[in-house]
Protein backbone atom coordinates (compact mmCIF):
# COMPACT_ATOMS: atom_id res chain seq x y z
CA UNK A 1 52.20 120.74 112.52
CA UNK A 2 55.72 120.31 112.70
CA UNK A 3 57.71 120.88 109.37
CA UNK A 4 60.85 118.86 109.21
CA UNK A 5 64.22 120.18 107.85
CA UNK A 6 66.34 118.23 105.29
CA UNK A 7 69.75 117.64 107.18
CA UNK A 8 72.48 120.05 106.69
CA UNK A 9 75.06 118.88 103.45
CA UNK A 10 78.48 118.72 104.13
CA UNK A 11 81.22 118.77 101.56
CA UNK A 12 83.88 115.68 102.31
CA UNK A 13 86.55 118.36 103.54
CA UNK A 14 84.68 119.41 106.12
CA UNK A 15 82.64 116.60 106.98
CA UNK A 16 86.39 115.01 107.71
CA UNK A 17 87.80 117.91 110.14
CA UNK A 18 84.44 117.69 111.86
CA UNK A 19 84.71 113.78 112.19
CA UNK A 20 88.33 113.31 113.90
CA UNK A 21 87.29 112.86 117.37
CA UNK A 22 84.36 110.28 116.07
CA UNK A 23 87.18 108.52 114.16
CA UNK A 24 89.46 108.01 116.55
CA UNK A 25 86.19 106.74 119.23
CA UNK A 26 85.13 104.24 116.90
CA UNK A 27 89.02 103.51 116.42
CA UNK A 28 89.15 102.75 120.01
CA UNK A 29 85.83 100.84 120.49
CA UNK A 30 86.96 98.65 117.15
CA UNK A 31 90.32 97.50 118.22
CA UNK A 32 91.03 98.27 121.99
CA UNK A 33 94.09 97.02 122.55
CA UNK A 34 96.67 97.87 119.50
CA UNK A 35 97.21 102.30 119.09
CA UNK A 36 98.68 101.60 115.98
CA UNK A 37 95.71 100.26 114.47
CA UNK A 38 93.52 102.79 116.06
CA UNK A 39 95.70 105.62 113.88
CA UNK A 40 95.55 103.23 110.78
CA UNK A 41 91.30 102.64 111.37
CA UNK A 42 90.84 106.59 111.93
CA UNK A 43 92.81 107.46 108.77
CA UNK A 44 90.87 104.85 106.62
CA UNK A 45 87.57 105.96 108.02
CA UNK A 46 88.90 109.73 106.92
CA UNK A 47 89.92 108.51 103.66
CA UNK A 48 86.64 107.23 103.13
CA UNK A 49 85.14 110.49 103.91
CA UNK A 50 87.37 112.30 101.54
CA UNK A 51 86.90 109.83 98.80
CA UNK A 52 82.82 111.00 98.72
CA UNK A 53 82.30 113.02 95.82
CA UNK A 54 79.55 116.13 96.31
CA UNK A 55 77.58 117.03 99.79
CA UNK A 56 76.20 114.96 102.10
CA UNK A 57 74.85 114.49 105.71
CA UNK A 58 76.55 113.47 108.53
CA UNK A 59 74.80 110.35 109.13
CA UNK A 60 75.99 109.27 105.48
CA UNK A 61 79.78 110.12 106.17
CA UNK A 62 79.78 108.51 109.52
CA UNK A 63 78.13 105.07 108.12
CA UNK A 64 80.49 104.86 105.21
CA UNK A 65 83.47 105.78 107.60
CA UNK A 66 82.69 102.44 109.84
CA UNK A 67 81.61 99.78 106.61
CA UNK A 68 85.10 101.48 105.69
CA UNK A 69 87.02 101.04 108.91
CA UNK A 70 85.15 97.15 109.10
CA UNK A 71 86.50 96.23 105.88
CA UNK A 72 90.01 97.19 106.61
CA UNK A 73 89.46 95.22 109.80
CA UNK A 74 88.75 92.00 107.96
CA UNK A 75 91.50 92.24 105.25
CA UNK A 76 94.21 93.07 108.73
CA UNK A 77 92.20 89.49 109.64
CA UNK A 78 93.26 87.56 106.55
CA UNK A 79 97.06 89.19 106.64
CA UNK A 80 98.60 86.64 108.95
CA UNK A 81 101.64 89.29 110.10
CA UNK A 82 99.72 91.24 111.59
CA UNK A 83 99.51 90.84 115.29
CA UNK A 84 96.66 93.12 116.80
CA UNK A 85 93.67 90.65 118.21
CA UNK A 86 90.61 91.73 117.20
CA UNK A 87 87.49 91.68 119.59
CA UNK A 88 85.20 88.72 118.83
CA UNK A 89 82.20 90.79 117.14
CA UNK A 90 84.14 91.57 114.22
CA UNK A 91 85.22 88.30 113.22
């Protein structure tokens, strides 16, 4: 029998200097053709990170980081000066 560990706790500090590179991938994958939305998506997805109060895993900071960076995503949407296209599944 196997016994499972709980996953390692992370306070939002470090969860965020260990997240960059992941940031600035899902940057990329979200919005492939404008760079300086890709820097304004990573530093709302850290933002979100730092935001979390207490210790948590990975997997939590990573999924609020994207709802995060998909939310700023859909209010760049509704500002009409905003020229980056965004690709069709996040419409």
């Amino acid at each position: 029998m196997r016994i499972l560990k709980a996953p390692r706790q992370y306070a939002s500090g470090d969860a965020a200097i260990k997240l960059i590179r992941f940031f600035r991938r899902a940057a990329r994958k979200f919005c492939r053709r404008c760079r300086f939305t890709q820097e304004d998506l990573a530093q709302e997805m850290a933002l979100s990170v730092l935001q979390c109060r207490g210790e948590h895993s990975m997997a939590f900071y990573k999924s609020r980081a994207v709802w995060q960076a998909l939310d700023f995503l859909r209010r760049l949407r509704r500002d009409t000066s905003h020229t980056c296209p965004l690709t069709q599944e996040h419409r």
